[in-house]
C-alpha atoms as a PDB file:
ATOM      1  CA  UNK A   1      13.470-170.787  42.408  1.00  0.00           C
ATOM      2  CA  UNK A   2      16.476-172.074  41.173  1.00  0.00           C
ATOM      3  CA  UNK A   3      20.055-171.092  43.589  1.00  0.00           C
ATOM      4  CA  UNK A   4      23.635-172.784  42.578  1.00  0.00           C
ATOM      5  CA  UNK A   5      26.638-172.800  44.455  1.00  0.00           C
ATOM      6  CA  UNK A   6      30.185-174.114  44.441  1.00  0.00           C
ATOM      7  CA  UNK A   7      29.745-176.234  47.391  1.00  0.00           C
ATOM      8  CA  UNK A   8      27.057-178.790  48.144  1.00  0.00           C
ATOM      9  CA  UNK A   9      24.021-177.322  49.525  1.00  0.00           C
ATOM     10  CA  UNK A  10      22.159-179.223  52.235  1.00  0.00           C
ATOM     11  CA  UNK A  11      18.724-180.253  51.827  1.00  0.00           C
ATOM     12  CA  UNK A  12      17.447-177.585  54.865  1.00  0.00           C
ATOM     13  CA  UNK A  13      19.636-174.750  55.806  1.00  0.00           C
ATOM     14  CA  UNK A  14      18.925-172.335  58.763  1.00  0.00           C
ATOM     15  CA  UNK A  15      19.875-169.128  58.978  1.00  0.00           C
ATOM     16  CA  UNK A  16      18.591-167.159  62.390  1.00  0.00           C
ATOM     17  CA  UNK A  17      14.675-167.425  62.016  1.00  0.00           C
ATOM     18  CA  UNK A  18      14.640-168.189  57.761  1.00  0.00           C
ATOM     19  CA  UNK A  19      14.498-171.388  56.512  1.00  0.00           C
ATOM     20  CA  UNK A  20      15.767-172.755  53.044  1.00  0.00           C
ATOM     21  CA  UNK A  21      14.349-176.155  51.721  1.00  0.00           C
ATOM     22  CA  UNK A  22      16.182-177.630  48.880  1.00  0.00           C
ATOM     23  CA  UNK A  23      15.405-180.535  46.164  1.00  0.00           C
ATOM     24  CA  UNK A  24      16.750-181.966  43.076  1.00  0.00           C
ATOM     25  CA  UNK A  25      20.379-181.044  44.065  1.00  0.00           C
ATOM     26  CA  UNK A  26      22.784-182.322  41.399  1.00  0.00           C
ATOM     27  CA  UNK A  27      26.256-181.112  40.114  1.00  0.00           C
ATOM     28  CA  UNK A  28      25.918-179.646  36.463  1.00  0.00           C
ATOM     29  CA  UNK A  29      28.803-178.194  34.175  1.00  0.00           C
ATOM     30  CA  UNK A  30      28.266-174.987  33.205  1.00  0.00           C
ATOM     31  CA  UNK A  31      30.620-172.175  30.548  1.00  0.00           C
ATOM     32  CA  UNK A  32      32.170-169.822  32.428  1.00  0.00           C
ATOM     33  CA  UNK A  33      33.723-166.504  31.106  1.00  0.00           C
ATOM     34  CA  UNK A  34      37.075-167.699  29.984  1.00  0.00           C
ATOM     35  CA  UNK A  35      35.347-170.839  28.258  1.00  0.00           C
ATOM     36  CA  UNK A  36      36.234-173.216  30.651  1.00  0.00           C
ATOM     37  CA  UNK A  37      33.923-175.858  31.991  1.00  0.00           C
ATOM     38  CA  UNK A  38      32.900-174.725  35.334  1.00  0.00           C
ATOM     39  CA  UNK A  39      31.370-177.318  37.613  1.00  0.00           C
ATOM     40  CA  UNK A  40      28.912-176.160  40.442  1.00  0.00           C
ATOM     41  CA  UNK A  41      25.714-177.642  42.403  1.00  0.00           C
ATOM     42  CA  UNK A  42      22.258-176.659  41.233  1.00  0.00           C
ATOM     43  CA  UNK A  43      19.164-176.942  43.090  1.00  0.00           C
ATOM     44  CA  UNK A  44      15.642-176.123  43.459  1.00  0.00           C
ATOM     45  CA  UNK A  45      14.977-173.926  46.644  1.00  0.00           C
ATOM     46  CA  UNK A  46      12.196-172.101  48.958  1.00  0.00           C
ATOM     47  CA  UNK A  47      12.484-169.633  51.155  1.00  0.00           C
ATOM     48  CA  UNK A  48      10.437-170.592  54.390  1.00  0.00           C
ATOM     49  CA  UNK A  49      10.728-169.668  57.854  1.00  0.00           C
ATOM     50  CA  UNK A  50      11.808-172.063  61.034  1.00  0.00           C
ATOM     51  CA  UNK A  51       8.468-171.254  62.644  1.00  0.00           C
ATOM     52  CA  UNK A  52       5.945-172.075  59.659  1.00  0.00           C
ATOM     53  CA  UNK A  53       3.832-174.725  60.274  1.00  0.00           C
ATOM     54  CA  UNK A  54       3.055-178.018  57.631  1.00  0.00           C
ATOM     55  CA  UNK A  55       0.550-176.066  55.590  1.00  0.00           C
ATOM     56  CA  UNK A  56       2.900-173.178  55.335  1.00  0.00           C
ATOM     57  CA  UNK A  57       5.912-174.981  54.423  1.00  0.00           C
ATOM     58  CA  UNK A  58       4.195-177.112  51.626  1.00  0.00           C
ATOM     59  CA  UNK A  59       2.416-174.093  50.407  1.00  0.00           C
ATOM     60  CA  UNK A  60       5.738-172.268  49.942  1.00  0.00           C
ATOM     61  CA  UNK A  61       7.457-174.921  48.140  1.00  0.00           C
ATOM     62  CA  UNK A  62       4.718-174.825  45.807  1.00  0.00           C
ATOM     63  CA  UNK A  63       4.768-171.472  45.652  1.00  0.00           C
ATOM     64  CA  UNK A  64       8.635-171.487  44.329  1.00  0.00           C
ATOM     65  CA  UNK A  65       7.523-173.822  41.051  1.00  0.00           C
ATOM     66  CA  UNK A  66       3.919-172.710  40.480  1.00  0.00           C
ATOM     67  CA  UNK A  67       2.336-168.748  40.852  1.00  0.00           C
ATOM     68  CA  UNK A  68      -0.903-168.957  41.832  1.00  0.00           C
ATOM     69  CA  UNK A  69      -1.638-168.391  38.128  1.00  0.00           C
ATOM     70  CA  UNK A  70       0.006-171.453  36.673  1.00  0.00           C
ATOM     71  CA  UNK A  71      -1.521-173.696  39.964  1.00  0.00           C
ATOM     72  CA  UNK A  72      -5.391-172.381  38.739  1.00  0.00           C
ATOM     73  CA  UNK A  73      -4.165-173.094  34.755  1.00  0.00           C
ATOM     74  CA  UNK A  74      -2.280-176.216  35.652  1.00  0.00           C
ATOM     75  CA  UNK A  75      -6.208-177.870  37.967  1.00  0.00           C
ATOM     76  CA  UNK A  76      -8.360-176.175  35.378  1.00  0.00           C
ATOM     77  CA  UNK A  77      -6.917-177.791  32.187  1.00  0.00           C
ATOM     78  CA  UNK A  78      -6.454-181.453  33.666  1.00  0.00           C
ATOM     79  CA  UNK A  79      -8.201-182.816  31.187  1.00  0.00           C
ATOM     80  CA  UNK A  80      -6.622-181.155  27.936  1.00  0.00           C
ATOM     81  CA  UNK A  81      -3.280-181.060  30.025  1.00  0.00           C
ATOM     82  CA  UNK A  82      -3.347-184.405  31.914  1.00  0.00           C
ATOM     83  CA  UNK A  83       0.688-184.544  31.749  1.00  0.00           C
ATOM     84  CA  UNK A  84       1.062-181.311  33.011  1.00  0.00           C
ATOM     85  CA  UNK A  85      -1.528-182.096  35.827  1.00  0.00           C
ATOM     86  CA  UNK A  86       0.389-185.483  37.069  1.00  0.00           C
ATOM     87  CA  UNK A  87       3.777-183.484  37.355  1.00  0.00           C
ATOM     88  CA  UNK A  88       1.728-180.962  39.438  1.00  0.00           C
ATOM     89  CA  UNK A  89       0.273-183.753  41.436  1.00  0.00           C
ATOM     90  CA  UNK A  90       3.819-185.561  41.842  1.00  0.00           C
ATOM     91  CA  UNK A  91       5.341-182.421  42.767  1.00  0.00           C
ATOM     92  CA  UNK A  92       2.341-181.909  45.402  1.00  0.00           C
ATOM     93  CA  UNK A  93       3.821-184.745  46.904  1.00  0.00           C
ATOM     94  CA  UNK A  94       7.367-184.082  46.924  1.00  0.00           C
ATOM     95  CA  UNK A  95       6.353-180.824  48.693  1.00  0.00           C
ATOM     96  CA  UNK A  96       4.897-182.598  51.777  1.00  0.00           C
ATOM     97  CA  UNK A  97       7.428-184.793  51.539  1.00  0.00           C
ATOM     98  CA  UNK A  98      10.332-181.910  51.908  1.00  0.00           C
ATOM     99  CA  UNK A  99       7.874-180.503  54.828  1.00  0.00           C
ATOM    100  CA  UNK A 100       7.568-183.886  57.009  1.00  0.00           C
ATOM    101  CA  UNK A 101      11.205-183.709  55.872  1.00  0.00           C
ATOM    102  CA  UNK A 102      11.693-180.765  57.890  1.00  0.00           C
ATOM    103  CA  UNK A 103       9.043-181.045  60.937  1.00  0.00           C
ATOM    104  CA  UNK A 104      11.212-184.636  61.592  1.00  0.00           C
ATOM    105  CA  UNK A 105      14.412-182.631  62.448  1.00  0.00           C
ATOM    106  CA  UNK A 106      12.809-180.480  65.143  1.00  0.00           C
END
């Protein structure tokens, strides 16, 4: 899922037992009400918890792009798709990536 917020996030933010794993943060410009230009930080986010193991964490991450639905659709049409597959892979990836990412801090 997508979050935004006026201040940085950080790439893994605890809060009591819930974990929140974030990626592709960037500042964007967005229209506010009055039709000024309002800057804020947007990133990609799942909600995890502090106690899930490697599997979990990469499986949740996942889970925050891709429902199980797209996942099946996105492995059973590699070969009409193979575009859409390779960003799946890649993102793979970057999921056990953001869970070492993690696992390293504790």
């Amino acid at each position: 899922m997508k979050m935004y917020s006026t201040e940085k996030p950080e790439g893994y933010a605890v809060s009591a037992q819930e974990l929140r794993i974030r990626w592709n943060i960037k500042q964007v410009t967005a229209p506010s009400v009055n039709d000024e230009e309002l800057t804020q930080w947007e990133a990609n986010e799942a909600l995890c918890s502090i106690y899930d193991e490697r599997g979990d964490l990469i499986e949740k991450v996942i889970g925050s792009v891709y429902d199980t639905g797209a996942e099946i659709a996105t492995i059973n049409n590699q070969v009409t798709k193979p575009e859409a597959y390779a960003d799946y892979q890649a993102f793979r990836l970057q999921a056990k990536t953001l869970a070492d990412g993690w696992l390293a801090t504790k």
